[in-house]
C-alpha atoms as a PDB file:
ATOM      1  CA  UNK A   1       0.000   0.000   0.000  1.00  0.00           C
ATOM      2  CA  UNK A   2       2.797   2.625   0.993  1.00  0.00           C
ATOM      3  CA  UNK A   3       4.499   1.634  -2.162  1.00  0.00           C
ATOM      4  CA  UNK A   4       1.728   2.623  -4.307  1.00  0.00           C
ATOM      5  CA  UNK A   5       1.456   5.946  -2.052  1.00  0.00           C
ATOM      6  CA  UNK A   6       5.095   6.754  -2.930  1.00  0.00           C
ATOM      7  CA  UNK A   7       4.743   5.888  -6.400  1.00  0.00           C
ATOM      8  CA  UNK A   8       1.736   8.466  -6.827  1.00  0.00           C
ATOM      9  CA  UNK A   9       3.624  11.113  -4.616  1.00  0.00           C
ATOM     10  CA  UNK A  10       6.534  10.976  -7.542  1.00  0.00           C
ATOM     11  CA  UNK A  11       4.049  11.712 -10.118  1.00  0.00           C
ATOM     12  CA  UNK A  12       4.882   7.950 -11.442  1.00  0.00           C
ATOM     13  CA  UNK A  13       0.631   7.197 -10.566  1.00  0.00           C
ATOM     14  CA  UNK A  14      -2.350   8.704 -10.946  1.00  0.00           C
ATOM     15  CA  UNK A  15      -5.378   8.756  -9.740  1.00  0.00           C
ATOM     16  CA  UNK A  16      -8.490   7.707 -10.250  1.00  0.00           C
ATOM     17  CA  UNK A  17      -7.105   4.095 -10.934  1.00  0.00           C
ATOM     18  CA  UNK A  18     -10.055   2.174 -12.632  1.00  0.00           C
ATOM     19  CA  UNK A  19     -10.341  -1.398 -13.894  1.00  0.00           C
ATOM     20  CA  UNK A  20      -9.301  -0.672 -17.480  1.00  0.00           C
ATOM     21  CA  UNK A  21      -5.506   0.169 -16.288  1.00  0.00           C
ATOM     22  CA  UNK A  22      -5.245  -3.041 -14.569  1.00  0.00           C
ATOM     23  CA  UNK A  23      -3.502  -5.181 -13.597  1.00  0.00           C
ATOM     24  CA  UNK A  24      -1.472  -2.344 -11.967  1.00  0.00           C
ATOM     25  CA  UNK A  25       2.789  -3.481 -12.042  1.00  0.00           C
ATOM     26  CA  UNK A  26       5.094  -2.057  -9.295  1.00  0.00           C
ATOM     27  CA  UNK A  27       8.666  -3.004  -8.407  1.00  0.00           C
ATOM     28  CA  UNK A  28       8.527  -5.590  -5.844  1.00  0.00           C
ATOM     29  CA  UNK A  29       5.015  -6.107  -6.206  1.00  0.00           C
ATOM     30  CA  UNK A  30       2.860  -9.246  -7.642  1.00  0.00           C
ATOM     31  CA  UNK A  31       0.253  -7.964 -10.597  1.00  0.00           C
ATOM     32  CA  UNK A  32      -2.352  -6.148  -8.555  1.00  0.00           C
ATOM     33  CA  UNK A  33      -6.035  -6.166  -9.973  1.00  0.00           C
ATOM     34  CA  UNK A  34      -9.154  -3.893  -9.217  1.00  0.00           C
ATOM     35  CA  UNK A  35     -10.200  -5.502  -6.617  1.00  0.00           C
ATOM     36  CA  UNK A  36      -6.837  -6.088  -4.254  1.00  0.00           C
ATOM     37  CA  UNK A  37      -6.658  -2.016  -4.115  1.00  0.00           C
ATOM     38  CA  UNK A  38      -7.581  -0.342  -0.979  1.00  0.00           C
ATOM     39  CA  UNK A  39     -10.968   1.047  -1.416  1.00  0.00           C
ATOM     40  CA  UNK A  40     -10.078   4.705  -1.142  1.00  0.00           C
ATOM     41  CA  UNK A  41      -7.482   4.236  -3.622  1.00  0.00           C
ATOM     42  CA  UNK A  42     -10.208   2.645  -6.235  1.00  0.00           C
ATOM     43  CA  UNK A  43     -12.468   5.363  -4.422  1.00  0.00           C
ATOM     44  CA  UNK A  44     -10.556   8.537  -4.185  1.00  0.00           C
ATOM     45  CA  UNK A  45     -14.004  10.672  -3.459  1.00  0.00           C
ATOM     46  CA  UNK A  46     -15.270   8.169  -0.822  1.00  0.00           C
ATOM     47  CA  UNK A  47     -12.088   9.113   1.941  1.00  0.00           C
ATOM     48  CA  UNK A  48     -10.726  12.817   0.867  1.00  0.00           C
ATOM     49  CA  UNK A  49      -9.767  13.144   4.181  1.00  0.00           C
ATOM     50  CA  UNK A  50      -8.210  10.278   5.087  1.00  0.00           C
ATOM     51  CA  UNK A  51      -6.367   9.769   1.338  1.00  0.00           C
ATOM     52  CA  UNK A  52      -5.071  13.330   2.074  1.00  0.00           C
ATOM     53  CA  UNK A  53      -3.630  12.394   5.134  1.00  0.00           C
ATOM     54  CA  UNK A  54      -2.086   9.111   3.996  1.00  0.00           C
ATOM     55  CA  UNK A  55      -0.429  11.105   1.152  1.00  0.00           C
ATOM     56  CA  UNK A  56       0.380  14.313   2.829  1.00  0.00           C
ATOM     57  CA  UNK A  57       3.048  11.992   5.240  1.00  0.00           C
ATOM     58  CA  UNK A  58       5.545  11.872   1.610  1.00  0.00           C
ATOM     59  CA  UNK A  59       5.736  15.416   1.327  1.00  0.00           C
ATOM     60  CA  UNK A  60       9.225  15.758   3.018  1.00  0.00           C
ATOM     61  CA  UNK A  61      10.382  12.399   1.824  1.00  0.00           C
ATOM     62  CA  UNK A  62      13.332  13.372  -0.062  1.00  0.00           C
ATOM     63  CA  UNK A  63      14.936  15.057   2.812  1.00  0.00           C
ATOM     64  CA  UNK A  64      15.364  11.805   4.687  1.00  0.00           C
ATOM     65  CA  UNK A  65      18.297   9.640   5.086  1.00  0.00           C
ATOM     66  CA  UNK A  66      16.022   6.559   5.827  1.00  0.00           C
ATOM     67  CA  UNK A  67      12.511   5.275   6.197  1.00  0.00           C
ATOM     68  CA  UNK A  68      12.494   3.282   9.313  1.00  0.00           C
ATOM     69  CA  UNK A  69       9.105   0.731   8.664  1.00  0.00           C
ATOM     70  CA  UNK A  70       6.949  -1.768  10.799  1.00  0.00           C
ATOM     71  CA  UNK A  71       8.067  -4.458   8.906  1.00  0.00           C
ATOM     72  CA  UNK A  72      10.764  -6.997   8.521  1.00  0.00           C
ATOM     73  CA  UNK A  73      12.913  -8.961   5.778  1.00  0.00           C
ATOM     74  CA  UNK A  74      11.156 -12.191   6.028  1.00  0.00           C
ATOM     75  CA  UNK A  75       7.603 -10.542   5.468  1.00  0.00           C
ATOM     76  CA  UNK A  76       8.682  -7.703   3.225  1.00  0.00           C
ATOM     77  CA  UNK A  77      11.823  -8.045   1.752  1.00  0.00           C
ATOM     78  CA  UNK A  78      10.690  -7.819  -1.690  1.00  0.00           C
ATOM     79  CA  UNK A  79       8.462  -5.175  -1.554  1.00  0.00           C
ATOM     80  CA  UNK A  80      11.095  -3.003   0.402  1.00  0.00           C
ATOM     81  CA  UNK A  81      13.338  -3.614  -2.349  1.00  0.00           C
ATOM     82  CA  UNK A  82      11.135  -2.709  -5.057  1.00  0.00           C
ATOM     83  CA  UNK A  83      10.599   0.716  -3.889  1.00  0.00           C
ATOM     84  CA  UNK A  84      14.771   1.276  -2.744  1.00  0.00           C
ATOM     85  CA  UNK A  85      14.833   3.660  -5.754  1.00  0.00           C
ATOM     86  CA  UNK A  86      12.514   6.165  -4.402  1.00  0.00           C
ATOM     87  CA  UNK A  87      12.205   5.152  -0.370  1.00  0.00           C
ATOM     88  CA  UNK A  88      15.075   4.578   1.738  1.00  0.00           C
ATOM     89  CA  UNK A  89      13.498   1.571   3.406  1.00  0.00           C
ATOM     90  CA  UNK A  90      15.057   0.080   6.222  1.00  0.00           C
ATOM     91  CA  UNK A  91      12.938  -2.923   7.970  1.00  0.00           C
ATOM     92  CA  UNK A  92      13.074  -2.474  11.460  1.00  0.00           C
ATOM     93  CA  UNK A  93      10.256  -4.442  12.476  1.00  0.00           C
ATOM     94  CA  UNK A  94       8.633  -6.049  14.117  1.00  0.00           C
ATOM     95  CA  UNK A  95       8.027  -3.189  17.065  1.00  0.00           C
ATOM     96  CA  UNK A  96       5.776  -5.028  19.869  1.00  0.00           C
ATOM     97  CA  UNK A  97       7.204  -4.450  22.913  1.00  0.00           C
ATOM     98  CA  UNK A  98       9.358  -6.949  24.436  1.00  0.00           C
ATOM     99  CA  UNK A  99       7.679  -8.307  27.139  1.00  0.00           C
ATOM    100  CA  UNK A 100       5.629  -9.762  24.212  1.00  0.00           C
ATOM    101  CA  UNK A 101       8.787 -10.907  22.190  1.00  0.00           C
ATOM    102  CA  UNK A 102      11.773 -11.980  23.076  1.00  0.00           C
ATOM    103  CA  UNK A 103      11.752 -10.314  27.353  1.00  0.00           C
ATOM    104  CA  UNK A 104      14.863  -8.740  26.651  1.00  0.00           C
ATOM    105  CA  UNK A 105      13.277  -5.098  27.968  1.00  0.00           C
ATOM    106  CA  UNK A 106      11.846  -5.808  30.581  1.00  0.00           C
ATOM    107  CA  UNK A 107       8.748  -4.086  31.847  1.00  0.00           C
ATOM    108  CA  UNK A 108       8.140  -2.993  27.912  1.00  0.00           C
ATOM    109  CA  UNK A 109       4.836  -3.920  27.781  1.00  0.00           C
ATOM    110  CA  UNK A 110       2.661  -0.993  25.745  1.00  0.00           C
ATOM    111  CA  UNK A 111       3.202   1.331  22.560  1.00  0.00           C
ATOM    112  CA  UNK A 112       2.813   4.327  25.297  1.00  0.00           C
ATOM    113  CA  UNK A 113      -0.242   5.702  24.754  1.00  0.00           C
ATOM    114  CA  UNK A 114      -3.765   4.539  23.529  1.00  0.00           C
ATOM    115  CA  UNK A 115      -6.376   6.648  21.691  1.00  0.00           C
ATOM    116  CA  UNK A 116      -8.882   5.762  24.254  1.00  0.00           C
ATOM    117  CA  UNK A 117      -9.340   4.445  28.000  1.00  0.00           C
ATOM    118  CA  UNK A 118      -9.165   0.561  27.670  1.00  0.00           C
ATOM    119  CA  UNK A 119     -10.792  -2.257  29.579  1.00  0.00           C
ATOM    120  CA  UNK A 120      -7.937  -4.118  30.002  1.00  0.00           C
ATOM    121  CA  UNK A 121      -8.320  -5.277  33.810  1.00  0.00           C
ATOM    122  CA  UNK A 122     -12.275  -5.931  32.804  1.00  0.00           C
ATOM    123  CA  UNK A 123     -11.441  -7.754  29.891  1.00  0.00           C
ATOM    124  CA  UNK A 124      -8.748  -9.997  31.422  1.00  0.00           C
ATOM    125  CA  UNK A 125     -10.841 -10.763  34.150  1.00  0.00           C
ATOM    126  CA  UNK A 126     -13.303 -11.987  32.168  1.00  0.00           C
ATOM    127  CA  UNK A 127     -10.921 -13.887  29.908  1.00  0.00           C
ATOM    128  CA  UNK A 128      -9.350 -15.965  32.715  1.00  0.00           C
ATOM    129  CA  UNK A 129     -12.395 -17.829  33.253  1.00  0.00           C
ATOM    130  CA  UNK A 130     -12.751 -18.834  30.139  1.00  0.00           C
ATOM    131  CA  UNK A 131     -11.000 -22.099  28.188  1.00  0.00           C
ATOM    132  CA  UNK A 132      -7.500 -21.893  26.917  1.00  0.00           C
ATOM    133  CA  UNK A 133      -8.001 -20.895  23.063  1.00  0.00           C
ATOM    134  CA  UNK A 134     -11.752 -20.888  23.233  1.00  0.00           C
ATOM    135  CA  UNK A 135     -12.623 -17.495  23.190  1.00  0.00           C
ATOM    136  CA  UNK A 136     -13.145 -15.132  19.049  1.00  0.00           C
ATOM    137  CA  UNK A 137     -11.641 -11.629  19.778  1.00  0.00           C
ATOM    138  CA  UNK A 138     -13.150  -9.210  17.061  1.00  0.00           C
ATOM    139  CA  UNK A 139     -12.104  -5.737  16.500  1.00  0.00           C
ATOM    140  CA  UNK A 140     -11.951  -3.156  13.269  1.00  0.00           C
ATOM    141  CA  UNK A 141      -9.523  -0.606  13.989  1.00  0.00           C
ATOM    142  CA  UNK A 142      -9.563   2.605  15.612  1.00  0.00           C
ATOM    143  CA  UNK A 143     -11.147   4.750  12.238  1.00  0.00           C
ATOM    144  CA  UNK A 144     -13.300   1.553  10.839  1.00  0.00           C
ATOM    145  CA  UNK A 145     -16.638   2.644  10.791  1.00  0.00           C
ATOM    146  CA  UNK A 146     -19.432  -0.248   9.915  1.00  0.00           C
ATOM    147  CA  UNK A 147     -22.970  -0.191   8.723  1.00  0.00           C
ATOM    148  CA  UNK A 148     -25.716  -1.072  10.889  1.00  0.00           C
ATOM    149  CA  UNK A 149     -25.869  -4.055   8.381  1.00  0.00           C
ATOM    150  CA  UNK A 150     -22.459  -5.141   8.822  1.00  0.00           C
ATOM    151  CA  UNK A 151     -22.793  -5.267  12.380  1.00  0.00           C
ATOM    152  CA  UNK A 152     -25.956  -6.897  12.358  1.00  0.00           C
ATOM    153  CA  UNK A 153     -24.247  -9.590  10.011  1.00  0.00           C
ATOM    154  CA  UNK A 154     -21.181 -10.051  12.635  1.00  0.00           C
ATOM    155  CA  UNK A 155     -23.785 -10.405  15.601  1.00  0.00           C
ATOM    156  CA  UNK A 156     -26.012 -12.979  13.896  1.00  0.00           C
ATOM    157  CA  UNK A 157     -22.476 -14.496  13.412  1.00  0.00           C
ATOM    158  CA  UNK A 158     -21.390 -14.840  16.958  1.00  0.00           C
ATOM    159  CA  UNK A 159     -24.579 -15.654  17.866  1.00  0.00           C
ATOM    160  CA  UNK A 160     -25.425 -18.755  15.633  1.00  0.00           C
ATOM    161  CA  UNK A 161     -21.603 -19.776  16.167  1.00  0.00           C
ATOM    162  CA  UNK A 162     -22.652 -19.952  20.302  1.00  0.00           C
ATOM    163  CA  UNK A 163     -19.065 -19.242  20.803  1.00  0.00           C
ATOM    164  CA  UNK A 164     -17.085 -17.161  23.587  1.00  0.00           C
ATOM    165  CA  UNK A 165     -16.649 -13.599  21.943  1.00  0.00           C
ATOM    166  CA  UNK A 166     -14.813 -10.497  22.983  1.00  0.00           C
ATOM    167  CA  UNK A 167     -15.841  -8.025  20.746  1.00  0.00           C
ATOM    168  CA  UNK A 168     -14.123  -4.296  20.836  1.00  0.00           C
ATOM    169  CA  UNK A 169     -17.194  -2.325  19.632  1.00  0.00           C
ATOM    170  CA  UNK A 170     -16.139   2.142  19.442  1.00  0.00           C
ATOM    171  CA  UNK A 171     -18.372   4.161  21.379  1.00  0.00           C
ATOM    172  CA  UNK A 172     -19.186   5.679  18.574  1.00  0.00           C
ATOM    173  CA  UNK A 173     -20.248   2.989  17.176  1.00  0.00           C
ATOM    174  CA  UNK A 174     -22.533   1.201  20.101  1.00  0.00           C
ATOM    175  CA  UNK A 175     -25.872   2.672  18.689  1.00  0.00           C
ATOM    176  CA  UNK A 176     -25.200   0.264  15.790  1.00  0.00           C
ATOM    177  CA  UNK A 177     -25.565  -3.173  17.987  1.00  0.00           C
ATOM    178  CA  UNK A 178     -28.373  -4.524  17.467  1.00  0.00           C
ATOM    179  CA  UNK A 179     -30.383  -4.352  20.954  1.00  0.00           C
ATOM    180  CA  UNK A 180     -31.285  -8.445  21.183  1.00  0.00           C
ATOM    181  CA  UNK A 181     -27.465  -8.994  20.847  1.00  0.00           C
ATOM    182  CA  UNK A 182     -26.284  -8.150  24.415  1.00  0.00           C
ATOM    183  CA  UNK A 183     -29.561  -9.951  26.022  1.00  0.00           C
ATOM    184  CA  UNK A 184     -28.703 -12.737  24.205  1.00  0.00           C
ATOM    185  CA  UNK A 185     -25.167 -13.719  24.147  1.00  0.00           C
ATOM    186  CA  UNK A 186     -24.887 -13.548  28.175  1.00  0.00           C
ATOM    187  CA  UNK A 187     -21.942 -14.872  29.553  1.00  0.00           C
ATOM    188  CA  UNK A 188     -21.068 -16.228  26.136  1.00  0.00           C
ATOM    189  CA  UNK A 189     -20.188 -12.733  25.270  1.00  0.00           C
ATOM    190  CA  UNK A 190     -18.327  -9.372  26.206  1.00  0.00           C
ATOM    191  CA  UNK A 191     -18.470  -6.201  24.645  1.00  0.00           C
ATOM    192  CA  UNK A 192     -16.112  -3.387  25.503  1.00  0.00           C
ATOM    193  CA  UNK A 193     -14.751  -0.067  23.288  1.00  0.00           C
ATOM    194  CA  UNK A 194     -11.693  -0.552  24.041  1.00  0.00           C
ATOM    195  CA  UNK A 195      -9.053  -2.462  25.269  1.00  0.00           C
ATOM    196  CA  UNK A 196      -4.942  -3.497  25.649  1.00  0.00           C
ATOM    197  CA  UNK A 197      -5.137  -5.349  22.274  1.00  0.00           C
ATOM    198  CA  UNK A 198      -1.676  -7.036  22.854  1.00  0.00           C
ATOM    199  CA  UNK A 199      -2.746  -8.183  26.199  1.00  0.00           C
ATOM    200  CA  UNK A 200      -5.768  -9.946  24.816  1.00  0.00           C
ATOM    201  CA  UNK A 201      -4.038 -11.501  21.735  1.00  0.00           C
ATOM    202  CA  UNK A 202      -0.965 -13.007  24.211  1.00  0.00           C
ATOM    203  CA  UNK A 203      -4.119 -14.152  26.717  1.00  0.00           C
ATOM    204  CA  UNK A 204      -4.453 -18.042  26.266  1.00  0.00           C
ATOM    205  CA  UNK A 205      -8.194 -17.785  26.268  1.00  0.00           C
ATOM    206  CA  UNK A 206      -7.898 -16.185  23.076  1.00  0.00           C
ATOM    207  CA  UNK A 207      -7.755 -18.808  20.029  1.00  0.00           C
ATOM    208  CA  UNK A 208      -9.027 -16.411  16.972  1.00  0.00           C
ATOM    209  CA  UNK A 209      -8.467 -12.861  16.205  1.00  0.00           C
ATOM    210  CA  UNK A 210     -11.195 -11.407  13.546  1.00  0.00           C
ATOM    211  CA  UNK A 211      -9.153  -8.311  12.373  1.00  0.00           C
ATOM    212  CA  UNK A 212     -10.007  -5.714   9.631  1.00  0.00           C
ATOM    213  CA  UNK A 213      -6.222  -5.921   8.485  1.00  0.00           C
ATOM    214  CA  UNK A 214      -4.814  -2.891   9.598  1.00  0.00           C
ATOM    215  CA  UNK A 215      -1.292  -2.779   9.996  1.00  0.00           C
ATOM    216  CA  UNK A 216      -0.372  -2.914  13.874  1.00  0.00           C
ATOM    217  CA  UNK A 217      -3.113  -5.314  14.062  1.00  0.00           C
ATOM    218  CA  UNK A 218      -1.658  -7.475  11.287  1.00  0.00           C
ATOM    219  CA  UNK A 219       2.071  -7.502  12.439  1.00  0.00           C
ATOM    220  CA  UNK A 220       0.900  -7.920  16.631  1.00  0.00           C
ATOM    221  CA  UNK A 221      -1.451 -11.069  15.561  1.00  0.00           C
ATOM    222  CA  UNK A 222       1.544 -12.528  13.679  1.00  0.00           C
ATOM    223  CA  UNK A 223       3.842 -11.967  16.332  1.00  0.00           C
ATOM    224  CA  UNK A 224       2.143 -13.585  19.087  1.00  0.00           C
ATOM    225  CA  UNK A 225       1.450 -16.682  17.002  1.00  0.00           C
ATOM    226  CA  UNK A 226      -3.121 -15.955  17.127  1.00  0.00           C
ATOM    227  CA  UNK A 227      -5.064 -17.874  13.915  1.00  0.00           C
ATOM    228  CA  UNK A 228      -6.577 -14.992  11.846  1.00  0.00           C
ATOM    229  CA  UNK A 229      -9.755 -13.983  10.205  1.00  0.00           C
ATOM    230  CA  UNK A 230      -9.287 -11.093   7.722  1.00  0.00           C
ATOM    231  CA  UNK A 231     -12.012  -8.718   6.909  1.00  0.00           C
ATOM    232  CA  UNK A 232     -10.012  -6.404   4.968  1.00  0.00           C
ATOM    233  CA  UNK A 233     -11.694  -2.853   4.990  1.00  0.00           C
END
């Protein structure tokens, strides 16, 4: 994804990209099709804001000696390389505190902030009476925002599945639950908006992370070793 941001920073893409200039070829990169873009990409007039933002972070790029990324050689080699002549990549990842890794720091156990007031001794709680790998922990990201649909779909989904859930649901996004959902999972459920993701994922209750793909989320469920669900947004 940042590869195709630098590309159309240089002027060497353009945007809209549609179907008909498909498949689209970038150093490093397999043959990407419509449908593997990110939407706002394929949608430039759905996200100004965020696109903006995403594109405005390559407007000093040339003035720096290296690019240090979230990433490392095994995962990302490739693409790192494909983009050497215009981004000074150097893979530095992956950066989840230690306490999760390898220990070496100890008492490094959080990024050092959080965007807003977790759950995290509610959530644990609630987690340690519960199976080891028994429990689906769902969450979209911090700027994900569902339909009432979507949400609807997910709930019927935890529902019929009659499995142990912890499901990280914004505040700003609570109206959109459907109201039978919390009467009916019981103890079978827990819904917070927000919790200490990497304490959940290391938990051993936990046995499935449902993720919307986003970057930290991606690289922390690899690194503590949770099975996956991708709902790519």
């Amino acid at each position: 994804m940042y590869s195709i941001f630098a590309h159309i920073h240089h002027g060497l893409l353009t945007l809209p990209l549609t179907p008909e200039t498909m498949p689209l070829l970038l150093p490093g990169l397999p043959p990407l099709n419509f449908p593997d873009l990110p939407s706002f990409l394929r949608f430039p007039d759905s996200y100004p804001p965020y696109l903006a933002m995403k594109l405005s972070q390559y407007s000093n790029l040339n003035l720096a000696d290296w690019v240090f990324n979230n990433t490392f050689e095994e995962l990302e080699g490739k693409e790192a390389r494909g983009v050497s002549e215009i981004w000074p990549a150097k893979l530095i990842g992956p950066m989840v505190p230690s306490a999760y890794l390898d220990e070496r720091i100890k008492g490094d156990r959080g990024y050092g902030s959080s965007l807003w007031k977790p759950f995290s001794e509610e959530c644990i709680e609630w987690l340690e009476t519960k199976p080891s790998n028994s429990v689906v922990y769902v969450f979209f990201g911090s700027m994900v925002s569902l339909s009432e649909e979507q949400i609807a779909e997910f709930a019927w989904g935890l529902k019929e599945k009659n499995m142990y859930s912890l499901w990280v649901v914004r505040d700003s996004e609570q109206q959109k639950l459907p109201k039978w959902f919390l009467d009916s999972v019981q103890e079978k459920g827990k819904v917070v908006t927000w919790c200490n993701q990497l304490e959940i994922l290391a938990h051993r209750s936990v046995g499935c992370f449902v993720t919307h793909c986003g970057w930290n989320s991606t690289i922390e469920g690899l690194s503590l070793g949770v099975l996956m669900i991708g709902v790519p947004k």
